[in-house]
Protein backbone atom coordinates (compact mmCIF):
# COMPACT_ATOMS: atom_id res chain seq x y z
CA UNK A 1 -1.39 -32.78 22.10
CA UNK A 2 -1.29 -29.41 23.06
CA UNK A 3 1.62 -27.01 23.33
CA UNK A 4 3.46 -26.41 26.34
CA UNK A 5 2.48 -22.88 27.26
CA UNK A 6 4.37 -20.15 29.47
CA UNK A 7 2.73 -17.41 31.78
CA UNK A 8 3.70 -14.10 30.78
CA UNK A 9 2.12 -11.39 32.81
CA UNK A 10 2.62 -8.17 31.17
CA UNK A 11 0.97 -6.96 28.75
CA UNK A 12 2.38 -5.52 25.36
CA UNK A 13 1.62 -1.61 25.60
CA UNK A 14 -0.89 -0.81 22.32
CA UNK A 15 0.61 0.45 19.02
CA UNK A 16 1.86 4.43 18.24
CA UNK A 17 -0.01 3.98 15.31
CA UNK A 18 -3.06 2.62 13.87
CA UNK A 19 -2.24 -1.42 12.22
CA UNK A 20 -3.30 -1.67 8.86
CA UNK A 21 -5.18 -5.20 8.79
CA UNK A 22 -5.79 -7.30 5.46
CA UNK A 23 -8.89 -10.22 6.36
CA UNK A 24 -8.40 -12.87 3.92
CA UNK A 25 -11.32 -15.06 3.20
CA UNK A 26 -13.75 -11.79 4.92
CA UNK A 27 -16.73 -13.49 2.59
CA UNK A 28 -17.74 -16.16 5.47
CA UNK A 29 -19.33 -16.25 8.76
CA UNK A 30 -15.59 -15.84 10.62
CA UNK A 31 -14.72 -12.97 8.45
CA UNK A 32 -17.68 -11.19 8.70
CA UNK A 33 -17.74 -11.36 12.48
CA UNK A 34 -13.76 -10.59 12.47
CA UNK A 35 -15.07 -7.27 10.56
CA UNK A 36 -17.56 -6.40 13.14
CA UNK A 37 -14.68 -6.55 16.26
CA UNK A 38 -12.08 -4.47 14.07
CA UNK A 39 -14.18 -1.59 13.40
CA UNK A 40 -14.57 -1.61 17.02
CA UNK A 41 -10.73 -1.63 17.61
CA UNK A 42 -9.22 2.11 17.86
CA UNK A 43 -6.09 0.75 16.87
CA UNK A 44 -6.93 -0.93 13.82
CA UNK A 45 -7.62 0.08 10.01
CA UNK A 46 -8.76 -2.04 7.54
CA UNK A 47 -6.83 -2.07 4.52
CA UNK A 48 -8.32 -5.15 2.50
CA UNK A 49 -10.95 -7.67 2.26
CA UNK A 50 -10.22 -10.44 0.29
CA UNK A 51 -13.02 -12.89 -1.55
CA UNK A 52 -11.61 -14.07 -4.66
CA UNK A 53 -15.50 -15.20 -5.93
CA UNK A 54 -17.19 -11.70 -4.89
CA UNK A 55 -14.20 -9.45 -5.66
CA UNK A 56 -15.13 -6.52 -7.03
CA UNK A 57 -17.88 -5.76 -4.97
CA UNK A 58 -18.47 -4.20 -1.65
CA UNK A 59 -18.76 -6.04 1.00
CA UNK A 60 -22.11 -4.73 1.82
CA UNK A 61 -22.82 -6.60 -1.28
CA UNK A 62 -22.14 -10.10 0.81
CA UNK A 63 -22.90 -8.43 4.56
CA UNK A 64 -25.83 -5.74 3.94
CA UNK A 65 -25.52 -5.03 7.64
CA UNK A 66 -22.41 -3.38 6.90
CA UNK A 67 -23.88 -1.18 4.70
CA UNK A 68 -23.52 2.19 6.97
CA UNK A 69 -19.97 1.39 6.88
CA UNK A 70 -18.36 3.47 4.17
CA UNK A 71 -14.84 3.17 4.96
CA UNK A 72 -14.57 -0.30 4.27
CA UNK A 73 -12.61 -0.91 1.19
CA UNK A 74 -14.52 -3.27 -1.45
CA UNK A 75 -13.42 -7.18 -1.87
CA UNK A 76 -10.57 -8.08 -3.78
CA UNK A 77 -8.81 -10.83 -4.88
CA UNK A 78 -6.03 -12.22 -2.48
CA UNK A 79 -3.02 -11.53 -5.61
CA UNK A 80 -4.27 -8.10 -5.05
CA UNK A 81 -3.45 -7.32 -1.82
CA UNK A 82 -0.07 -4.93 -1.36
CA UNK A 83 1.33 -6.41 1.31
CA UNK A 84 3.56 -3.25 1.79
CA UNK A 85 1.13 -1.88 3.01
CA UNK A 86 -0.20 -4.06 5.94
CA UNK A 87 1.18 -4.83 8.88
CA UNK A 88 -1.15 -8.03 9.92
CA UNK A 89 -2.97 -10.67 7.91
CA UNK A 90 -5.87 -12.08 9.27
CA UNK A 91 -6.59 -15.68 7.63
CA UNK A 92 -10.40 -16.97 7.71
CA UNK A 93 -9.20 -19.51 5.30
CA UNK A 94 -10.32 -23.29 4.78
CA UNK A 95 -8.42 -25.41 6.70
CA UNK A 96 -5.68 -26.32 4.33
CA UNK A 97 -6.05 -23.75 2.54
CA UNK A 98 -4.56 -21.25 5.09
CA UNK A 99 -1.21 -23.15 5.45
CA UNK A 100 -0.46 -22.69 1.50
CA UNK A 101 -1.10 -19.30 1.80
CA UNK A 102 1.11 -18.27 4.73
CA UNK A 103 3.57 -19.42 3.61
CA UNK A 104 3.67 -17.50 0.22
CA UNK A 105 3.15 -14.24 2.68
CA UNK A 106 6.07 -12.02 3.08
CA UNK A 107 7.82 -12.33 6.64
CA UNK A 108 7.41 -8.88 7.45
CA UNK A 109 3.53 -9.29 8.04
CA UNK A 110 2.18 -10.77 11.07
CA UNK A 111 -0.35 -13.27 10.56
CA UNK A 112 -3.45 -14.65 12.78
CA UNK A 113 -4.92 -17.55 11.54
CA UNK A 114 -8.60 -18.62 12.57
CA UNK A 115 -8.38 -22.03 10.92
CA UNK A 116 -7.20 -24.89 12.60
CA UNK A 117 -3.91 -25.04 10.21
CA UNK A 118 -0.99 -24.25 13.36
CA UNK A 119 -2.98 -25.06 16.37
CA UNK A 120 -1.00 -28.86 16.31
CA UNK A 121 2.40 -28.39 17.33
CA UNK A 122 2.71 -32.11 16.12
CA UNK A 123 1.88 -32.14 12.33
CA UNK A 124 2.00 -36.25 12.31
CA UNK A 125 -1.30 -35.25 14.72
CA UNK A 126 -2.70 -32.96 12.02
CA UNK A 127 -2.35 -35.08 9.30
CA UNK A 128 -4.44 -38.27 11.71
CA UNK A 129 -7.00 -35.62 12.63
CA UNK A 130 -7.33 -33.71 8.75
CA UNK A 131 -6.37 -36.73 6.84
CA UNK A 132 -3.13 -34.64 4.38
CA UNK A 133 0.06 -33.80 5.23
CA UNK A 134 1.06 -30.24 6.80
CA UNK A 135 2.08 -28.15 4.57
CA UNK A 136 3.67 -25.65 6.29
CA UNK A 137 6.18 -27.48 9.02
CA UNK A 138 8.56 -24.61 9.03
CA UNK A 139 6.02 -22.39 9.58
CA UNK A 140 4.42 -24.64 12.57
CA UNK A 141 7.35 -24.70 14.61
CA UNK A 142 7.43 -21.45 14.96
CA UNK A 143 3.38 -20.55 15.90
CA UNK A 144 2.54 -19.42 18.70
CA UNK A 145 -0.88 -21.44 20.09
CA UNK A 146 -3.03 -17.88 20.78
CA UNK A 147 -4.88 -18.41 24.16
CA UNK A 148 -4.16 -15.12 25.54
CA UNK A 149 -5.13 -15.60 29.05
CA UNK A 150 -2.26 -17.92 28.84
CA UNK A 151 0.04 -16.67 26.42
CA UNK A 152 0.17 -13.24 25.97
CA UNK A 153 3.64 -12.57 26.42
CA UNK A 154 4.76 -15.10 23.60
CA UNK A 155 1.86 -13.47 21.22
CA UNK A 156 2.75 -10.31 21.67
CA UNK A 157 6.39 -11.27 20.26
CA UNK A 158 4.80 -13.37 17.42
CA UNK A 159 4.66 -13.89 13.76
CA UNK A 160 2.33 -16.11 13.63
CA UNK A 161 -0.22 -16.62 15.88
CA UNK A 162 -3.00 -19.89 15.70
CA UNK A 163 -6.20 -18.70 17.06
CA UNK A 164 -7.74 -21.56 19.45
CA UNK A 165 -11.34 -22.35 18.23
CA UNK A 166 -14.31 -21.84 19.72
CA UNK A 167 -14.06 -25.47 21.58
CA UNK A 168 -10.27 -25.77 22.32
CA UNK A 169 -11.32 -22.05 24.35
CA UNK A 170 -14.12 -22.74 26.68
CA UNK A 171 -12.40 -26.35 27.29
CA UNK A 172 -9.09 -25.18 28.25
CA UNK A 173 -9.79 -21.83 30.29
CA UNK A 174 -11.34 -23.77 33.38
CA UNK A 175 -8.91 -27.14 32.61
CA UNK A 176 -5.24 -25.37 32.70
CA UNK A 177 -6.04 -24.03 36.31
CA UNK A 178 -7.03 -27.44 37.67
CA UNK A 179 -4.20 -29.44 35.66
CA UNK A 180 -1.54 -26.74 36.64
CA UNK A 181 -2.49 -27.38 40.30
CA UNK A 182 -2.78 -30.88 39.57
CA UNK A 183 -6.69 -31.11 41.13
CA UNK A 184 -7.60 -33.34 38.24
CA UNK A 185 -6.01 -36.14 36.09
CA UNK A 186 -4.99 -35.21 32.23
CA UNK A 187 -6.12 -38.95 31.21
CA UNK A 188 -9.76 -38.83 32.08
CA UNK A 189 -11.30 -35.60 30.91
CA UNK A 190 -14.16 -35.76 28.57
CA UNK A 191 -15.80 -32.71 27.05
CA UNK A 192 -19.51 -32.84 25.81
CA UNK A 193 -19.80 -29.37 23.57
CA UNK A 194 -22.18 -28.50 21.17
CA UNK A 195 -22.63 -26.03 18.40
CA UNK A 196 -25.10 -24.11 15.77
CA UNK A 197 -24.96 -24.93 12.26
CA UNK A 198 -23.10 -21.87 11.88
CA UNK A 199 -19.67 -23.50 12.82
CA UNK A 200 -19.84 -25.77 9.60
CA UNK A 201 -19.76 -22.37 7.70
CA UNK A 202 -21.41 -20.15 5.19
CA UNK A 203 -20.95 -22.82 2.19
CA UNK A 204 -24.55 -24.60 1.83
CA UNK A 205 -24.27 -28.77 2.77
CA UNK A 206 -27.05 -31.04 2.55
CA UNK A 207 -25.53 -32.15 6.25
CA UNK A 208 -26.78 -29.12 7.56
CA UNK A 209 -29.94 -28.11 6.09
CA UNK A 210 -32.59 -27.97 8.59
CA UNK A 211 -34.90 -29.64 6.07
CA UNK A 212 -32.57 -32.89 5.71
């Protein structure tokens, strides 16, 4: 079920300074993307990119089209990162593996989290839907579901901050304005969505070979 969501329509005014962003798990297809956007982001420095199996090396190593892109720091491991000096964590971690993680994090860094770890307010629903246990309850009570046409007020105050996927988005945008005005019924909605083999991710599976 989805989390009751408030309409806050202010925005938060942008940052005196520059954040200093750590990507964890900046090796795969989200990372790599979520690389592309923050270079793009005047506010925004990247401090670390983390890829325990490829630390070490550049990340033009794993992304050659970042090659032009010499301020990027080269791939570490995720022990390595000084979390003193970053102000948000970006997590484009396994599902699973993102809610053991967070919660090791020190509470003075805000986190985003592109899995789908904290987008179930109801972990009894994430443990039907993922088949283990939530890891991370204490955490999960207090994340804030991150559709920002909806909630920007509440993730603008934030510490943690569950980034919708790509489906929960282009559902929800058109449905909350027609449920909210009560135009259509909650119990009968059915959405047909489709996706590239991309969304599985960058780790090879024989499920999504073309040739199989």
């Amino acid at each position: 079920p989805l989390r009751r969501l408030r309409l806050r329509a202010s925005a938060a005014a942008p940052p005196a300074t520059k954040q200093r962003v750590a990507v964890l798990g900046a090796s795969g297809y989200t990372g790599a993307e979520l690389v592309r956007i923050l270079l793009q982001h005047p506010f925004v420095e990247i401090a670390a990119l983390t890829a325990n199996s490829q630390a070490g090396q550049p990340f033009s190593a794993v992304f050659p089209q970042f090659a032009t892109q010499k301020s990027l720091p080269d791939l570490i491991t995720m022990d390595d990162v000084d979390y003193d000096d970053v102000d948000v964590v970006f997590a484009c971690l396994p599902h699973a593996k993102t809610q053991e993680t967070v919660k090791e994090l020190p509470e003075n860094v805000k986190v985003i989290d592109l899995s789908a770890d904290f987008r179930l307010a109801d972990v009894d629903t994430y443990e039907e839907w993922y088949g283990k246990p939530h890891v991370a309850v204490e955490l999960q009570k207090e994340a804030v579901y991150g559709l920002t046409e909806v909630a920007r007020g509440d993730i603008a105050e934030a510490r943690l901050v569950a980034n919708p996927g790509c489906y929960p988005t282009a559902s929800q945008l058109p449905l909350i304005p027609l449920l909210k005005e009560g135009l259509i019924k909650a119990d009968d909605i059915i959405i047909d969505a489709k996706s590239g083999t991309t969304g599985a991710g960058r780790a090879p599976q024989q499920g999504t070979l073309f040739c199989e």
